[in-house]
Protein backbone atom coordinates (compact mmCIF):
# COMPACT_ATOMS: atom_id res chain seq x y z
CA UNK A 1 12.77 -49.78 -7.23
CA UNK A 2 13.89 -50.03 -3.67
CA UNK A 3 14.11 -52.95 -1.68
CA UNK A 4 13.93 -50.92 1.69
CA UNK A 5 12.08 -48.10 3.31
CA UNK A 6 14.30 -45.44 4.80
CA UNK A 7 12.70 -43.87 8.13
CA UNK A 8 13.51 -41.53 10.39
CA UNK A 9 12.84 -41.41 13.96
CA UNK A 10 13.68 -39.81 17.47
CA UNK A 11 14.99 -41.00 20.55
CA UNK A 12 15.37 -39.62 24.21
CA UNK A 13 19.15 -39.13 24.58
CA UNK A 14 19.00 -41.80 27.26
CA UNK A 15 17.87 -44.35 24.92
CA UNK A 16 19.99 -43.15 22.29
CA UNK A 17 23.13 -43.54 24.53
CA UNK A 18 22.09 -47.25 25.39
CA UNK A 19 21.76 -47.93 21.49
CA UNK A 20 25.23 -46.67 20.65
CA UNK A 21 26.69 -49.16 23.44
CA UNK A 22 24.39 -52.05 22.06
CA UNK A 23 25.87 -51.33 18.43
CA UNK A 24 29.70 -50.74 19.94
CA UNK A 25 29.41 -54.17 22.10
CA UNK A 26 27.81 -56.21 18.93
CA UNK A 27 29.22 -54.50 16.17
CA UNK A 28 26.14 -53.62 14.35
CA UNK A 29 24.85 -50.71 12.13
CA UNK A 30 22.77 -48.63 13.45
CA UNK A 31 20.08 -49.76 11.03
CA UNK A 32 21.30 -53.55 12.04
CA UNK A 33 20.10 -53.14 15.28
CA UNK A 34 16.75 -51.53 14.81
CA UNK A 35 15.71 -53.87 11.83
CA UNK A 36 16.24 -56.91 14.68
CA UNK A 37 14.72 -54.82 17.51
CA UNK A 38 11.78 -54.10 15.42
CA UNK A 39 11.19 -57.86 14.83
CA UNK A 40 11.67 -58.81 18.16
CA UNK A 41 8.70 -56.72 18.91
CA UNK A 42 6.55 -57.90 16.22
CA UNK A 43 7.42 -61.65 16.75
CA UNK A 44 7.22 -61.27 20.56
CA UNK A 45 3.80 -62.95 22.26
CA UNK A 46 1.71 -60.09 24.16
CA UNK A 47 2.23 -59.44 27.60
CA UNK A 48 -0.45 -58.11 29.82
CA UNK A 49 2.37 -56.29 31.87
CA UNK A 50 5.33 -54.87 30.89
CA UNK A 51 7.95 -54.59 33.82
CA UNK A 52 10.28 -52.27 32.13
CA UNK A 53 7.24 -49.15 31.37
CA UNK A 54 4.91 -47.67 33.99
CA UNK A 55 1.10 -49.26 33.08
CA UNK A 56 -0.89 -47.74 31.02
CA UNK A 57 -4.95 -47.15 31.97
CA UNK A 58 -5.59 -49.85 29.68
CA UNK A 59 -3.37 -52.52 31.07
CA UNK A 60 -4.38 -51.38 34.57
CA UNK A 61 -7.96 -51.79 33.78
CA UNK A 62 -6.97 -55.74 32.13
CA UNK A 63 -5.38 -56.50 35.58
CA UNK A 64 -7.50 -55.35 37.41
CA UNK A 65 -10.59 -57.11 35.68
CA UNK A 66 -8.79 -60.80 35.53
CA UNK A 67 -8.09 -59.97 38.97
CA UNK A 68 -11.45 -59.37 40.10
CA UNK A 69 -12.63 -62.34 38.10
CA UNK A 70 -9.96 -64.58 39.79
CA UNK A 71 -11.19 -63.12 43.14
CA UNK A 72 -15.04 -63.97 42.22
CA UNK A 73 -13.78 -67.40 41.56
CA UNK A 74 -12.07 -67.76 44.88
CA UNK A 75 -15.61 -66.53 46.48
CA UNK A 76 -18.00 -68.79 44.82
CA UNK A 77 -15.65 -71.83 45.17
CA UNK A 78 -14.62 -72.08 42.28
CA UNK A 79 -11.27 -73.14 42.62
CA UNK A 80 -8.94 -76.82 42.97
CA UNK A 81 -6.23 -77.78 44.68
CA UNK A 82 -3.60 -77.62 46.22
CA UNK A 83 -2.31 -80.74 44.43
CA UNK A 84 0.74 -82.97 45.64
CA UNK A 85 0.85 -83.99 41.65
CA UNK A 86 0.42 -83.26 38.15
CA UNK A 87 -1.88 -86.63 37.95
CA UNK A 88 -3.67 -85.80 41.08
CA UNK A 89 -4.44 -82.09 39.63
CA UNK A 90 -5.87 -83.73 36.43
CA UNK A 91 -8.14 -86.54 38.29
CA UNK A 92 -9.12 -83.42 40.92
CA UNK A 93 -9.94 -81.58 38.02
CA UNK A 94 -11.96 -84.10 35.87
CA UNK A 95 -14.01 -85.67 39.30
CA UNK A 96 -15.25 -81.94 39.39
CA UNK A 97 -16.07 -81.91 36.29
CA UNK A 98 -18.40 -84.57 36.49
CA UNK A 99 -19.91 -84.14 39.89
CA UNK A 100 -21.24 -80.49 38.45
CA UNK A 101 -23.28 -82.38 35.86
């Protein structure tokens, strides 16, 4: 039995071009460098944005909704600071905590 899984996929010839010069400069196989981009991406935490790719709907829509929440905040005071210290942050933040009950 085999201890890998052959797959075949396709790339834009843009992207193909820049994976070439990644396995040229590091001296990889081409299978090297896929197997360790692969678990980059599955190891990697999630980002709400990606820089690198246009957003999607979806991620637009998460933006936009954190953003509207952080606004609402803002609006009904819900907010602390600015703080000239970590220590002053933390007291700020645990006198309003107890004020509000």
């Amino acid at each position: 039995m085999r201890k890998t899984h052959t797959a075949t996929i396709s790339l834009p010839p843009q992207l193909a071009k820049r994976a070439q010069q990644v396995i040229e400069r590091e001296g990889m196989t081409r299978s090297e460098l896929f197997r360790q981009a692969l678990r980059s991406y599955l190891e990697a935490p999630k980002r709400i944005v990606d820089f690198e790719d246009p957003l999607s709907s979806d991620k637009k829509r998460a933006i936009d909704k954190r953003l509207a929440q952080g606004m609402e905040d803002i609006e009904q005071g819900r907010v602390h600071g600015p703080f000239n210290s970590v220590g002053a942050m933390l007291k700020g933040l645990h006198e309003g905590k107890s004020s509000k009950k």
